[in-house]
C-alpha atoms as a PDB file:
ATOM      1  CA  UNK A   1     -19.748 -21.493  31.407  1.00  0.00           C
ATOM      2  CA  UNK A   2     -20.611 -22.395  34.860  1.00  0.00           C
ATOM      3  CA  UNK A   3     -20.205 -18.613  35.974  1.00  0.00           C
ATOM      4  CA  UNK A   4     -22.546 -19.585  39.139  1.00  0.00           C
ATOM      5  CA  UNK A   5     -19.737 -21.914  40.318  1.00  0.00           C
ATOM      6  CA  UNK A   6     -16.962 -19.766  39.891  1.00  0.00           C
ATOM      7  CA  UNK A   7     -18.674 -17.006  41.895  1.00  0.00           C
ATOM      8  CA  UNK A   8     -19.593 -19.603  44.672  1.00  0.00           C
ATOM      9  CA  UNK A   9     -15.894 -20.987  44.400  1.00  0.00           C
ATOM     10  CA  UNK A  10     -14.797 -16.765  45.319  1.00  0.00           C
ATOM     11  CA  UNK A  11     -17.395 -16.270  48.466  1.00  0.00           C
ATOM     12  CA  UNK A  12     -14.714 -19.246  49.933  1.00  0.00           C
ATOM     13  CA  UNK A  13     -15.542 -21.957  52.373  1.00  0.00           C
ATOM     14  CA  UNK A  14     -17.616 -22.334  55.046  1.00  0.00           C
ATOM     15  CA  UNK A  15     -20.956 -23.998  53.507  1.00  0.00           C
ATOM     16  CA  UNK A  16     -22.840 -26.532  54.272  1.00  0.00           C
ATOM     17  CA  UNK A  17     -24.207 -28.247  51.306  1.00  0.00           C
ATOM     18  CA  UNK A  18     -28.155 -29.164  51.751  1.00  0.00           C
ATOM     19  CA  UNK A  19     -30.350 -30.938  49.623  1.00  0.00           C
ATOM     20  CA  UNK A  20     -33.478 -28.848  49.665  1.00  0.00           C
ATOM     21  CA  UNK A  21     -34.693 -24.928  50.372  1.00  0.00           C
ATOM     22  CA  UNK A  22     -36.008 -26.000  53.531  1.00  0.00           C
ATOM     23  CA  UNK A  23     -32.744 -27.325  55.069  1.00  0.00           C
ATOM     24  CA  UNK A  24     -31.196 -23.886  54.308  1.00  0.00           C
ATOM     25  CA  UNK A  25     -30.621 -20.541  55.910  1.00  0.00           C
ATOM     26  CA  UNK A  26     -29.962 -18.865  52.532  1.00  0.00           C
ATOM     27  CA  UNK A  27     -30.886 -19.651  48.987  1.00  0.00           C
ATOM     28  CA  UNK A  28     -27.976 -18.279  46.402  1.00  0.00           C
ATOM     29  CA  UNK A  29     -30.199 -17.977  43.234  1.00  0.00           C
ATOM     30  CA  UNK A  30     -27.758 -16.975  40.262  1.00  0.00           C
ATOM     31  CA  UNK A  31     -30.246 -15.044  37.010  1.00  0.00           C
ATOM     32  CA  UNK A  32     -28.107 -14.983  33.756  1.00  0.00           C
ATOM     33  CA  UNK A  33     -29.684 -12.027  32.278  1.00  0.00           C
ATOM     34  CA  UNK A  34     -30.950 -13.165  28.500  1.00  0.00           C
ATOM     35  CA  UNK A  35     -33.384 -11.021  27.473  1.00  0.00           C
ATOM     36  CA  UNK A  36     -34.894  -8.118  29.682  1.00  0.00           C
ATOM     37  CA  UNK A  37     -33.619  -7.507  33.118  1.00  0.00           C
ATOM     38  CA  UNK A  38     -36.739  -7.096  34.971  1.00  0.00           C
ATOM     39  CA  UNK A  39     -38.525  -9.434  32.524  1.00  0.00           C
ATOM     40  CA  UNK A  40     -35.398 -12.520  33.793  1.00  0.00           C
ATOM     41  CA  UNK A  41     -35.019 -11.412  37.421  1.00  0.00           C
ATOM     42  CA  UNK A  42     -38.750 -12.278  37.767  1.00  0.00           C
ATOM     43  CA  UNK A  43     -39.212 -15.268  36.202  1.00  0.00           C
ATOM     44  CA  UNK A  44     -36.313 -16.140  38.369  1.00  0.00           C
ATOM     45  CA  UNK A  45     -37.499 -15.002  42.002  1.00  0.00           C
ATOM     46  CA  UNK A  46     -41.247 -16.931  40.496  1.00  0.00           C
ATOM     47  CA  UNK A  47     -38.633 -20.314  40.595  1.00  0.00           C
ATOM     48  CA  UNK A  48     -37.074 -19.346  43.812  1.00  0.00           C
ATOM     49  CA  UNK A  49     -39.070 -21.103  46.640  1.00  0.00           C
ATOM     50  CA  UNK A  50     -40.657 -18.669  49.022  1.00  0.00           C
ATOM     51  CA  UNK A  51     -41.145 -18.984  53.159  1.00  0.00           C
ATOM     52  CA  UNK A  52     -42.665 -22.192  53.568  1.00  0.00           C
ATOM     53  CA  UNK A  53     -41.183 -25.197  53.877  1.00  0.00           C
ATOM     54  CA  UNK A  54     -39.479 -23.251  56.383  1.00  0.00           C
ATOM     55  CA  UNK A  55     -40.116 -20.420  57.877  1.00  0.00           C
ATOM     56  CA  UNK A  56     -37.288 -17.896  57.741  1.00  0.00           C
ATOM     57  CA  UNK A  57     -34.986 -18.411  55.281  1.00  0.00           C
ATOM     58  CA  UNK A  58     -33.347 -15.641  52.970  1.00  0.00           C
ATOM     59  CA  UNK A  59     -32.555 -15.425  49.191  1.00  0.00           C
ATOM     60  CA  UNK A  60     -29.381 -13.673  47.920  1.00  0.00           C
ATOM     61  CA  UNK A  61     -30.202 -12.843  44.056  1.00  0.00           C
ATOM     62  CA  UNK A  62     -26.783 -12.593  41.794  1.00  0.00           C
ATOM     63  CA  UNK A  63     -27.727 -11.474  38.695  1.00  0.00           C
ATOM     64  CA  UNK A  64     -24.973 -12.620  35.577  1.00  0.00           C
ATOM     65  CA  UNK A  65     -24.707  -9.694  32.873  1.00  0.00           C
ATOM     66  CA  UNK A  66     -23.631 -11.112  29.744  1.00  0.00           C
ATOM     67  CA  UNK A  67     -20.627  -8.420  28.763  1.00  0.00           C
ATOM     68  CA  UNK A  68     -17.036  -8.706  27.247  1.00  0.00           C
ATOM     69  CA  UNK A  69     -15.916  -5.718  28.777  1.00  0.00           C
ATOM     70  CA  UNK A  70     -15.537  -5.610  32.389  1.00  0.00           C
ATOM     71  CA  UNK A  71     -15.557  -1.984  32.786  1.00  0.00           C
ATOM     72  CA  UNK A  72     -19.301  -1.941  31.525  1.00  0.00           C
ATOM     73  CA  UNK A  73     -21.557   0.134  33.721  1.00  0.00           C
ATOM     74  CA  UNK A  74     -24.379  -1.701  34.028  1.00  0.00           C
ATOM     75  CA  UNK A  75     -27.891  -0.671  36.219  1.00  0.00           C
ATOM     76  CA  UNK A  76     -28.590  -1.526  39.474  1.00  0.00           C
ATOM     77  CA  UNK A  77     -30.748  -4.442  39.849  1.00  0.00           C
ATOM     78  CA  UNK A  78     -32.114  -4.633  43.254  1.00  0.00           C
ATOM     79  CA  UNK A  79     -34.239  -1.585  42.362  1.00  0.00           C
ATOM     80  CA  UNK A  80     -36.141  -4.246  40.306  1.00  0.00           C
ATOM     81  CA  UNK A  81     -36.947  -6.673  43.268  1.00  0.00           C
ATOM     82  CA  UNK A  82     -39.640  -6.284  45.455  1.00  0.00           C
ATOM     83  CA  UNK A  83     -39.369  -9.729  47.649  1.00  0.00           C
ATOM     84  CA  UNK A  84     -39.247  -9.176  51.103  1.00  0.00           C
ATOM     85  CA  UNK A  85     -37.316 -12.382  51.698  1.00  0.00           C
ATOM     86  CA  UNK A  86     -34.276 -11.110  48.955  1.00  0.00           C
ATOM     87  CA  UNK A  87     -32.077  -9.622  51.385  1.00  0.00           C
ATOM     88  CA  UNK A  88     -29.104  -8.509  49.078  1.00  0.00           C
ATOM     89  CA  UNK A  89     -29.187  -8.278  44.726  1.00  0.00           C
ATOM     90  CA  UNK A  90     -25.863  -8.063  42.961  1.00  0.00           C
ATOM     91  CA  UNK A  91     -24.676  -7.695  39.929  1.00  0.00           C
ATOM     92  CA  UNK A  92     -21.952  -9.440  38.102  1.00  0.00           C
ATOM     93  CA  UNK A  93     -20.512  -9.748  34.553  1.00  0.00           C
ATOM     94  CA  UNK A  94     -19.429 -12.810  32.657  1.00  0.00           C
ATOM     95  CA  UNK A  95     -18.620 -13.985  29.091  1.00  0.00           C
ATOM     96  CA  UNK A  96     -18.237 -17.301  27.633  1.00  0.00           C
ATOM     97  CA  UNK A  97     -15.049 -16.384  25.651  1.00  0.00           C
ATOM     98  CA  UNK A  98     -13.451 -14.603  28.739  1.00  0.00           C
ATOM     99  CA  UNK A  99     -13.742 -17.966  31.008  1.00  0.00           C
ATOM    100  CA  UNK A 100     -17.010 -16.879  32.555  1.00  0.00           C
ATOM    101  CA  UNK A 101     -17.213 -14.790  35.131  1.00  0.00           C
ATOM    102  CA  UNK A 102     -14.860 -11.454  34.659  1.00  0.00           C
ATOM    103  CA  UNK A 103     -12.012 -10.403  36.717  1.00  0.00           C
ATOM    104  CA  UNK A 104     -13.443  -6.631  37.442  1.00  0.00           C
ATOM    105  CA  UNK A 105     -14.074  -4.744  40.003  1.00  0.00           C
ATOM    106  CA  UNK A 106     -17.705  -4.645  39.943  1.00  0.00           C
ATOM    107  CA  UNK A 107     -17.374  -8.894  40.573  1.00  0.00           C
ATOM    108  CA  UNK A 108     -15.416  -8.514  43.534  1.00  0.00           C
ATOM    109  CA  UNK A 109     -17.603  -6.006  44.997  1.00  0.00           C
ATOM    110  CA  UNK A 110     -20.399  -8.306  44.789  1.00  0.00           C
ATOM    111  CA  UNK A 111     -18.407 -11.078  46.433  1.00  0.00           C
ATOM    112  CA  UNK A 112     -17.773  -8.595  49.263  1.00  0.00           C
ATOM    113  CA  UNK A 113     -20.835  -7.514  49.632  1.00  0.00           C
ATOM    114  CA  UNK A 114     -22.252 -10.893  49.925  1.00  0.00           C
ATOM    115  CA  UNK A 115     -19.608 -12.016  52.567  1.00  0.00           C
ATOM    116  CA  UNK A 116     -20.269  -8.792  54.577  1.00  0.00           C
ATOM    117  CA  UNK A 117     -24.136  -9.794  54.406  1.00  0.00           C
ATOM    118  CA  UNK A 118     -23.654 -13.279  56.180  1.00  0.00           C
ATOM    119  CA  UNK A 119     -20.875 -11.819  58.226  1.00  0.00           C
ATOM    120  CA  UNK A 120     -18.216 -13.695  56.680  1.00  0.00           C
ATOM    121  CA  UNK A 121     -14.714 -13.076  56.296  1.00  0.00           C
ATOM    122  CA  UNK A 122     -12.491 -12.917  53.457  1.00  0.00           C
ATOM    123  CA  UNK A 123     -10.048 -15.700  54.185  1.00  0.00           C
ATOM    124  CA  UNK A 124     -12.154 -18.876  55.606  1.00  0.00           C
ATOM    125  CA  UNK A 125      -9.802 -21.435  57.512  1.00  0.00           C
ATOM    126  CA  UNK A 126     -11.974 -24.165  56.583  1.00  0.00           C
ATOM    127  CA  UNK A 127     -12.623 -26.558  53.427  1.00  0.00           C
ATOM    128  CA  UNK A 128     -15.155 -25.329  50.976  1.00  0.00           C
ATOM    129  CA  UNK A 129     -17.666 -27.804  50.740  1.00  0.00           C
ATOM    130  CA  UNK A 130     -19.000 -27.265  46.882  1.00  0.00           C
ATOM    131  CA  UNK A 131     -22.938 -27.059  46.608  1.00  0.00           C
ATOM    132  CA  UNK A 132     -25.146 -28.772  44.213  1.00  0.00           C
ATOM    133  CA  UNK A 133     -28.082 -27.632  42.404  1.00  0.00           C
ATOM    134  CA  UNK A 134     -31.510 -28.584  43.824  1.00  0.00           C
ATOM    135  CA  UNK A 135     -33.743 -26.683  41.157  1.00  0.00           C
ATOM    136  CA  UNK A 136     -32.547 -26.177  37.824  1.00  0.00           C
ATOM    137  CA  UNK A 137     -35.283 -24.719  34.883  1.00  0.00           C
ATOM    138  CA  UNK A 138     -33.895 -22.932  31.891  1.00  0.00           C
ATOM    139  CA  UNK A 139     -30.680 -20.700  32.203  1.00  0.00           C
ATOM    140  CA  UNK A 140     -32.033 -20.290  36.266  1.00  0.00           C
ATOM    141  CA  UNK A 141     -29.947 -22.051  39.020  1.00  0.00           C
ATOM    142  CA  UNK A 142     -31.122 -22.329  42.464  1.00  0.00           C
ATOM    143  CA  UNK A 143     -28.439 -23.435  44.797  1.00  0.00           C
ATOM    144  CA  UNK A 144     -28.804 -23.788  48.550  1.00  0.00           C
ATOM    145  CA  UNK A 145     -26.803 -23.407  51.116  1.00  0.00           C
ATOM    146  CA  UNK A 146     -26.778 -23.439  54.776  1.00  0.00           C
ATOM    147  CA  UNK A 147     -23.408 -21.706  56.367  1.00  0.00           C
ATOM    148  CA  UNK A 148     -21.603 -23.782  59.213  1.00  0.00           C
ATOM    149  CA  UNK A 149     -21.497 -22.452  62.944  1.00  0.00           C
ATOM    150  CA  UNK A 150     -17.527 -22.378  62.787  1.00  0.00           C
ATOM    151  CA  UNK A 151     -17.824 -19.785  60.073  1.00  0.00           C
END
């Protein structure tokens, strides 16, 4: 249901679209969960490029609960990632028949969290440049993206 572009469409403008993990500052890597949590989340950070190509470059890991209810309580994921290079893990819900990604709560906390993270703000004067995917295995999306200096 494209929940990965939705949730990029909500973090707002100010991105740079790149075409590879070494052009980037930050690597958005979006892990529908589809069987076990810690079972997906690693086969996901094993797609996820590490350090070289470049040398510093950070991963944001959103991981997409599949839920119809958006007042679901579900665990924290970042207590499953050991990565040094993940600097933030969120969690988000979605459903196919509720248009992807839910309106709750628990989404928009994740968006803030993420803008806080890169130091963004919540309204972004400039046009949102929409990202493409450069890896794309399975139910895993890898999307780069390398913020502008105006943001």
């Amino acid at each position: 249901m494209d929940s990965h572009i939705q949730f990029m469409r909500q973090l707002g403008g100010g991105f740079t679209e790149v075409l590879s993990p070494a052009q980037s500052d930050v690597i958005m890597a979006f892990c529908p969960i589809v069987s076990r949590a810690g079972t997906d989340i690693e086969a996901a950070l094993h797609q996820t490029p590490k350090y070289p190509p470049k040398l510093y470059y950070y991963v944001i890991l959103v991981v997409l609960h599949h839920y119809f209810n958006p007042d679901y309580t579900v665990p924290n994921s970042s207590r499953l990632v050991t990565r040094s290079d993940v600097i933030l893990t969120v969690d988000c819900l979605f459903h196919e028949s509720k248009g992807g990604l839910l309106n709750c709560p628990r989404n928009k906390a994740a968006v803030g969290k993420i803008r806080n993270r890169l130091n963004r703000k919540p309204k972004v004067v400039h046009p949102c440049s929409m990202c493409i995917s450069v890896i794309q295995s399975g139910s895993f999306m890898n999307w780069t993206h390398k913020p502008d200096s105006a943001g």
